[in-house]
PDB file of N, CA and C in Angstrom:
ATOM      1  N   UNK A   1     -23.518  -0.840  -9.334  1.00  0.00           N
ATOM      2  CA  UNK A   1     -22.073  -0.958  -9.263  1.00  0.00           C
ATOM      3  C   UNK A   1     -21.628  -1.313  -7.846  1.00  0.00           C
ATOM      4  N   UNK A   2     -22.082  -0.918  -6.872  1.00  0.00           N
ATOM      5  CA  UNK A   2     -21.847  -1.316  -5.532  1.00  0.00           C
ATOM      6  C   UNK A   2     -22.847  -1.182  -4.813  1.00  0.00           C
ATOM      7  N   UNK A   3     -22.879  -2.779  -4.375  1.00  0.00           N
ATOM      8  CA  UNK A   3     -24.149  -3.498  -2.917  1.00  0.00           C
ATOM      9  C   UNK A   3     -24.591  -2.303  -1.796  1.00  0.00           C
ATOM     10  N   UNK A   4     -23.399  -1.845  -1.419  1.00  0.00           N
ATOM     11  CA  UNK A   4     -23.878  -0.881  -0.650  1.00  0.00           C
ATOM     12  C   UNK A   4     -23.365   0.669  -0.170  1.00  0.00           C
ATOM     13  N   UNK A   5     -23.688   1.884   0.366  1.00  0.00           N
ATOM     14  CA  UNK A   5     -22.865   2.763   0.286  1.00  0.00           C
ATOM     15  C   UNK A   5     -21.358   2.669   1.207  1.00  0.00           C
ATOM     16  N   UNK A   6     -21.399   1.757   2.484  1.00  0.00           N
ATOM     17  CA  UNK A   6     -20.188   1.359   2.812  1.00  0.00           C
ATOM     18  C   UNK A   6     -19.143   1.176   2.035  1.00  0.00           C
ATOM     19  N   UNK A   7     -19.545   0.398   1.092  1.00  0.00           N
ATOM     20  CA  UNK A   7     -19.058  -0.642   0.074  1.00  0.00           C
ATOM     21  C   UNK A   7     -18.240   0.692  -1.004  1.00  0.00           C
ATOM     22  N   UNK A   8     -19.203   1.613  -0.941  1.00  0.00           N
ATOM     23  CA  UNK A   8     -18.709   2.893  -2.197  1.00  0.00           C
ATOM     24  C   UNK A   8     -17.673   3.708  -1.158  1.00  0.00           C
ATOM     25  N   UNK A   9     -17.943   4.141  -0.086  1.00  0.00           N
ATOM     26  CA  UNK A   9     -16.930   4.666   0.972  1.00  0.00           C
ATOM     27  C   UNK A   9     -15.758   4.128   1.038  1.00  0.00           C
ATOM     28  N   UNK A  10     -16.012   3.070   1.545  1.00  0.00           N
ATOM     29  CA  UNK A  10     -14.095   2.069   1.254  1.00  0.00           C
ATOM     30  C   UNK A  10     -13.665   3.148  -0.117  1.00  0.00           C
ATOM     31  N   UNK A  11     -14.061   2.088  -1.258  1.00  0.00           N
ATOM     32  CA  UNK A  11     -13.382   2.005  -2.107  1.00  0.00           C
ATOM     33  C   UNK A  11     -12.926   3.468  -2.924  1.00  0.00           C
ATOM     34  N   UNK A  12     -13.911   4.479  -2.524  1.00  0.00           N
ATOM     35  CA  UNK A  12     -13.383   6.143  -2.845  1.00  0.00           C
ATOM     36  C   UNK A  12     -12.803   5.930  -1.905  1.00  0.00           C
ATOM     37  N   UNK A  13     -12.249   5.669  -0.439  1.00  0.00           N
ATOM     38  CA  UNK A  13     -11.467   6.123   0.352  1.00  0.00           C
ATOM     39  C   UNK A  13      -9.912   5.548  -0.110  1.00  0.00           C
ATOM     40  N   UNK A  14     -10.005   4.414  -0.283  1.00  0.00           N
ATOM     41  CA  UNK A  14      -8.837   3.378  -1.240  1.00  0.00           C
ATOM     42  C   UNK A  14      -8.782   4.403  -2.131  1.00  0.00           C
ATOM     43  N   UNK A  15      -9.346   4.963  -2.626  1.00  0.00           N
ATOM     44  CA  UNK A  15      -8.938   5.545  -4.285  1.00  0.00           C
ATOM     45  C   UNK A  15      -7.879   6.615  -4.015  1.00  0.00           C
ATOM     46  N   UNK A  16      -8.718   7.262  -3.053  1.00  0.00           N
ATOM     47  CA  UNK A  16      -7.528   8.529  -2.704  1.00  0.00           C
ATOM     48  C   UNK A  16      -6.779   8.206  -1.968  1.00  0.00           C
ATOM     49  N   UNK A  17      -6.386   7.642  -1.198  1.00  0.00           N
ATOM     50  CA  UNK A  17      -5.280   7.252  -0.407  1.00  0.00           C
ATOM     51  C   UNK A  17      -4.102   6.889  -1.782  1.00  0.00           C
ATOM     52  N   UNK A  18      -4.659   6.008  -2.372  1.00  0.00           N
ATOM     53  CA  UNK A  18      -4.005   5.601  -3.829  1.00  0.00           C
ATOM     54  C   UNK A  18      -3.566   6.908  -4.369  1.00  0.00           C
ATOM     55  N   UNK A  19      -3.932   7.774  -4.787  1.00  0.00           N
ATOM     56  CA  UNK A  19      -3.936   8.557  -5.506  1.00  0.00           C
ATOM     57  C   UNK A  19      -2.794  10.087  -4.671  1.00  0.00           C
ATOM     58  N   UNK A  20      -2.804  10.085  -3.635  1.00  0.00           N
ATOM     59  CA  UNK A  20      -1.980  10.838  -2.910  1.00  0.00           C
ATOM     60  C   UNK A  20      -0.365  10.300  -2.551  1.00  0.00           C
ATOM     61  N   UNK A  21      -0.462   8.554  -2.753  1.00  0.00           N
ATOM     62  CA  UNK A  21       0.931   7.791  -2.635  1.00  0.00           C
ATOM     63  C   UNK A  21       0.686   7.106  -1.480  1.00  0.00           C
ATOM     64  N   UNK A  22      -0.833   7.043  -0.683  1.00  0.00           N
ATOM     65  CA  UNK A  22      -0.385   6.395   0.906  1.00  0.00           C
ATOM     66  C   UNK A  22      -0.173   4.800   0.661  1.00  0.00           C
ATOM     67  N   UNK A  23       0.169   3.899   0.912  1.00  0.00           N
ATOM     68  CA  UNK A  23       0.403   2.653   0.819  1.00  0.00           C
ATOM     69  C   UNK A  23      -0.821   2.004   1.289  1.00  0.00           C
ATOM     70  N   UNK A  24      -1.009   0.813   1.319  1.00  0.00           N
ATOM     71  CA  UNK A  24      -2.066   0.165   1.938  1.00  0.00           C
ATOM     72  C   UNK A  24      -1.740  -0.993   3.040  1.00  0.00           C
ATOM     73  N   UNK A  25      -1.672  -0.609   4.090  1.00  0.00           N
ATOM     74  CA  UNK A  25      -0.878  -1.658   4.750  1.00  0.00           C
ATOM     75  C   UNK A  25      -1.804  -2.632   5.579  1.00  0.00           C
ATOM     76  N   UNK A  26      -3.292  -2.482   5.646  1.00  0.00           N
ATOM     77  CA  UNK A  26      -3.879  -3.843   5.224  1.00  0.00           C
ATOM     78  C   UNK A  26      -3.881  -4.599   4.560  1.00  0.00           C
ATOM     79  N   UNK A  27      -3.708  -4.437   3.425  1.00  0.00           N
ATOM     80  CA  UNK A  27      -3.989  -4.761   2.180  1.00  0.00           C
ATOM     81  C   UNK A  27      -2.678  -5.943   2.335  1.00  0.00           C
ATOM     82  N   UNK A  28      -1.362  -5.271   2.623  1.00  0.00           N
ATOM     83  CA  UNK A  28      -0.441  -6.038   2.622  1.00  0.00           C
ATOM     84  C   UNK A  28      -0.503  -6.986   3.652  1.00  0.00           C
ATOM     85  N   UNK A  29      -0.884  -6.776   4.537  1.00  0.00           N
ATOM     86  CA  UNK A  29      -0.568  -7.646   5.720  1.00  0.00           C
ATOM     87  C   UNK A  29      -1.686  -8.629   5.607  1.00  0.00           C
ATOM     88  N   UNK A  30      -3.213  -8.531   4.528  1.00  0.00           N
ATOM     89  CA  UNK A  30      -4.149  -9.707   4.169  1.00  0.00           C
ATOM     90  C   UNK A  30      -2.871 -10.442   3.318  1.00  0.00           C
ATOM     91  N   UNK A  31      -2.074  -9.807   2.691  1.00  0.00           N
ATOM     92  CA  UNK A  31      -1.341 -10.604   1.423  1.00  0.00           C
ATOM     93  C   UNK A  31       0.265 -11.580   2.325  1.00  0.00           C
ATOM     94  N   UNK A  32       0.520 -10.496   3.251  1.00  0.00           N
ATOM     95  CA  UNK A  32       1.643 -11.473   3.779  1.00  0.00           C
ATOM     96  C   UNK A  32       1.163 -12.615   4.452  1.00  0.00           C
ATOM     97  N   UNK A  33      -0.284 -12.741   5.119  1.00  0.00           N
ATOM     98  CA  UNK A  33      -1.124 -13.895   6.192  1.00  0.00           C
ATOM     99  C   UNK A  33      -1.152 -14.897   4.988  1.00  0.00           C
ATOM    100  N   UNK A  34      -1.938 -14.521   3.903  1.00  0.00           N
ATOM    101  CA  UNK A  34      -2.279 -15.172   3.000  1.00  0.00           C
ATOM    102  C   UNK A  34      -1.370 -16.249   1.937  1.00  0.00           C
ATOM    103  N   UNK A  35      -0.431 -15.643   1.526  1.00  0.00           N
ATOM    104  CA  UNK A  35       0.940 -16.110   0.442  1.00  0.00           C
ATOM    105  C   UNK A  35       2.023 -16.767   1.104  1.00  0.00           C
ATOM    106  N   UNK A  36       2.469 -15.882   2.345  1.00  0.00           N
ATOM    107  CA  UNK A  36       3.416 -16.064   3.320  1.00  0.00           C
ATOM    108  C   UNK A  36       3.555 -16.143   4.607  1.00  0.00           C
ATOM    109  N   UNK A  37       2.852 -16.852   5.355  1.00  0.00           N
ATOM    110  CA  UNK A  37       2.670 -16.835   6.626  1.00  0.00           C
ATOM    111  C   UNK A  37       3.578 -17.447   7.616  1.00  0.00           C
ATOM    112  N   UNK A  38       5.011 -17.834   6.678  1.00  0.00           N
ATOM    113  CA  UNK A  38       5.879 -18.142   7.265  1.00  0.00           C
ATOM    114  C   UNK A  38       7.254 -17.378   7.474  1.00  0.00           C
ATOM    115  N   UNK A  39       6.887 -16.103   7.004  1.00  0.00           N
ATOM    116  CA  UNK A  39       7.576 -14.943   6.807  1.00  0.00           C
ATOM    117  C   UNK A  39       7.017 -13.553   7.766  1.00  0.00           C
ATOM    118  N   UNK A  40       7.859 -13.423   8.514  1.00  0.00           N
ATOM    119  CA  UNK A  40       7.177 -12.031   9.270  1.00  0.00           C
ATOM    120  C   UNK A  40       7.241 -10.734   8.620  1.00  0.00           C
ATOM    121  N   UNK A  41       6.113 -10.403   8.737  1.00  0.00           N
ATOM    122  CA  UNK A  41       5.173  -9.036   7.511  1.00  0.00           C
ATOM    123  C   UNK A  41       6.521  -7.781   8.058  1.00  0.00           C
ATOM    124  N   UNK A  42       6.800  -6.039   7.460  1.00  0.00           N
ATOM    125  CA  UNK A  42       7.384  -5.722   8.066  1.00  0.00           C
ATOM    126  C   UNK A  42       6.734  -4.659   8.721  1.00  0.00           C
ATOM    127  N   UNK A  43       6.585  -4.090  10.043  1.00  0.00           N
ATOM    128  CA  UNK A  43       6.190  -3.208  10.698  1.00  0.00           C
ATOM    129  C   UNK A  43       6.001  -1.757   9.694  1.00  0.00           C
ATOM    130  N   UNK A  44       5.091  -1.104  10.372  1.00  0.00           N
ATOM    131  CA  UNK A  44       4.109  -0.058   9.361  1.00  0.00           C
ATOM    132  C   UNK A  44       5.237   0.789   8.578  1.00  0.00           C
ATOM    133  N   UNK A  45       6.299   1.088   9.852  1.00  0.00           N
ATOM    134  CA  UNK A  45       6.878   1.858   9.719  1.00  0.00           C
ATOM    135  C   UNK A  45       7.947   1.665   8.158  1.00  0.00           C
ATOM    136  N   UNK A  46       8.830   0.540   8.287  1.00  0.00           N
ATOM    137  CA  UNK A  46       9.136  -0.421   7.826  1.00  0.00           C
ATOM    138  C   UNK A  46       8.427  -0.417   6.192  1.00  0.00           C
ATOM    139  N   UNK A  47       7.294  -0.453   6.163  1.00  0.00           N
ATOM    140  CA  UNK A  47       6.219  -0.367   4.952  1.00  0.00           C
ATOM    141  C   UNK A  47       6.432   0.423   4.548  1.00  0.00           C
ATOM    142  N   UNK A  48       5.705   1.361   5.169  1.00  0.00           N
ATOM    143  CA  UNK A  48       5.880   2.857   4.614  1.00  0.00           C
ATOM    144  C   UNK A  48       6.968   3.427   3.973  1.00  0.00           C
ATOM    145  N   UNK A  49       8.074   3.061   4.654  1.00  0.00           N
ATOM    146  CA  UNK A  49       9.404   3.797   3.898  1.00  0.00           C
ATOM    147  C   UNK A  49      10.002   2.724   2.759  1.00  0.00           C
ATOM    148  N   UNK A  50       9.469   1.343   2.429  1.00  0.00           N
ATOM    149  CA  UNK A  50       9.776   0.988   1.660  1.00  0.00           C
ATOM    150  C   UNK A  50       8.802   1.346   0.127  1.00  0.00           C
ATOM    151  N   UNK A  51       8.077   1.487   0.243  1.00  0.00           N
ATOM    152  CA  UNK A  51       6.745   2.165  -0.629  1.00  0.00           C
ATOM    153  C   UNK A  51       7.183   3.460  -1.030  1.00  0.00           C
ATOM    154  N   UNK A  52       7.481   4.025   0.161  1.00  0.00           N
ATOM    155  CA  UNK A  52       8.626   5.972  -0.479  1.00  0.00           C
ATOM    156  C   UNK A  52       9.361   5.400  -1.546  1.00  0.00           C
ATOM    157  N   UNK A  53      10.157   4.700  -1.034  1.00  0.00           N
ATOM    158  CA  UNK A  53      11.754   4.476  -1.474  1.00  0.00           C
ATOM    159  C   UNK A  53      11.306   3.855  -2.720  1.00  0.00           C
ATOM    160  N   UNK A  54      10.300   2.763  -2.870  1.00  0.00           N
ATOM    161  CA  UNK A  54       9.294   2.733  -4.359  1.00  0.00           C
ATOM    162  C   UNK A  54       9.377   3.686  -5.350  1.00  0.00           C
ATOM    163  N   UNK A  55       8.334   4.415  -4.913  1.00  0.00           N
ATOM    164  CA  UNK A  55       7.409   5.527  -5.465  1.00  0.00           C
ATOM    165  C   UNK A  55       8.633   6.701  -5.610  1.00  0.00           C
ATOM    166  N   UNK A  56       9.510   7.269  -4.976  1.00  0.00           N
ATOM    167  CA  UNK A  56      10.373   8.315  -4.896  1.00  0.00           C
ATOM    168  C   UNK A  56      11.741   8.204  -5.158  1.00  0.00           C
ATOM    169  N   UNK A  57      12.406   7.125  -5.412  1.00  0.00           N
ATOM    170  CA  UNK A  57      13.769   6.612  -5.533  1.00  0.00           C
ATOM    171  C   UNK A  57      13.952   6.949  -4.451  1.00  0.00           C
ATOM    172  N   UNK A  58      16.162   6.517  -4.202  1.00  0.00           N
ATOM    173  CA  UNK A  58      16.592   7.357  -2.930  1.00  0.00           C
ATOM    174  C   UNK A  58      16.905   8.597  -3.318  1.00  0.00           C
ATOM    175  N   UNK A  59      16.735   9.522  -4.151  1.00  0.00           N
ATOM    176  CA  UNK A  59      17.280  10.529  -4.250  1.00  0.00           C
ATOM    177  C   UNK A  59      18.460  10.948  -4.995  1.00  0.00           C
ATOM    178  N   UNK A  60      18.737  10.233  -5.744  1.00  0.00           N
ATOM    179  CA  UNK A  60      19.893   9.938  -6.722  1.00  0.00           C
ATOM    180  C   UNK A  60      19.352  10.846  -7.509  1.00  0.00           C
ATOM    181  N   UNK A  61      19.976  11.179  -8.896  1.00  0.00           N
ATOM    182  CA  UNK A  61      19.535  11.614  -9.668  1.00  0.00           C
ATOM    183  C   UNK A  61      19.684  10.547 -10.860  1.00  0.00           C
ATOM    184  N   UNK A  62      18.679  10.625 -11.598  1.00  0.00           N
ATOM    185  CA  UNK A  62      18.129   9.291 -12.799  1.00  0.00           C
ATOM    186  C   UNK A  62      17.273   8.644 -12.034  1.00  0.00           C
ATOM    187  N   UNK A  63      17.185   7.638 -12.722  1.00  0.00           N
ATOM    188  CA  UNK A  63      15.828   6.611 -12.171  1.00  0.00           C
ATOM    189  C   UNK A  63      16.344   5.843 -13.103  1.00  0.00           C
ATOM    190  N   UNK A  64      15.178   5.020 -12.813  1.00  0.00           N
ATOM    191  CA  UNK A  64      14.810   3.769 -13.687  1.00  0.00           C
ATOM    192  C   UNK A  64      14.844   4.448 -15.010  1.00  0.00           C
ATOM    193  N   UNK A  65      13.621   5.413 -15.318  1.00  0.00           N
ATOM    194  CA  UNK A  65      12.808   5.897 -16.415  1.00  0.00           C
ATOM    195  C   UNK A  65      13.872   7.238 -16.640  1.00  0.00           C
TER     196      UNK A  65
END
């Protein structure tokens, strides 16, 4: 299943990061170089609280769901 144990480290480390809510902000910034490189990516900080504001609404009560 995986070439090597590096290879298994990442991707359990990805898993839980996933799994706790952390964002991936490599991940994004391979995807903003990649898709959009004529668009400036937004700072971590920037990320991060848009991924909350995702994952957590603002605090309203209802949601989407």
């Amino acid at each position: 299943m995986f070439a090597t144990l590096a290879q298994a480290g990442r991707y359990l480390g990805q898993s839980m990061r996933l799994m706790v809510g952390l964002p991936e902000y490599d991940t994004y910034l391979a995807h903003m170089e990649r898709e959009h490189p004529d668009k400036t990516p937004m700072t971590y900080e920037e990320f991060f609280r848009e991924r909350q504001e995702a994952r957590y609404g603002s605090g309203r009560s209802g949601g989407c769901c």
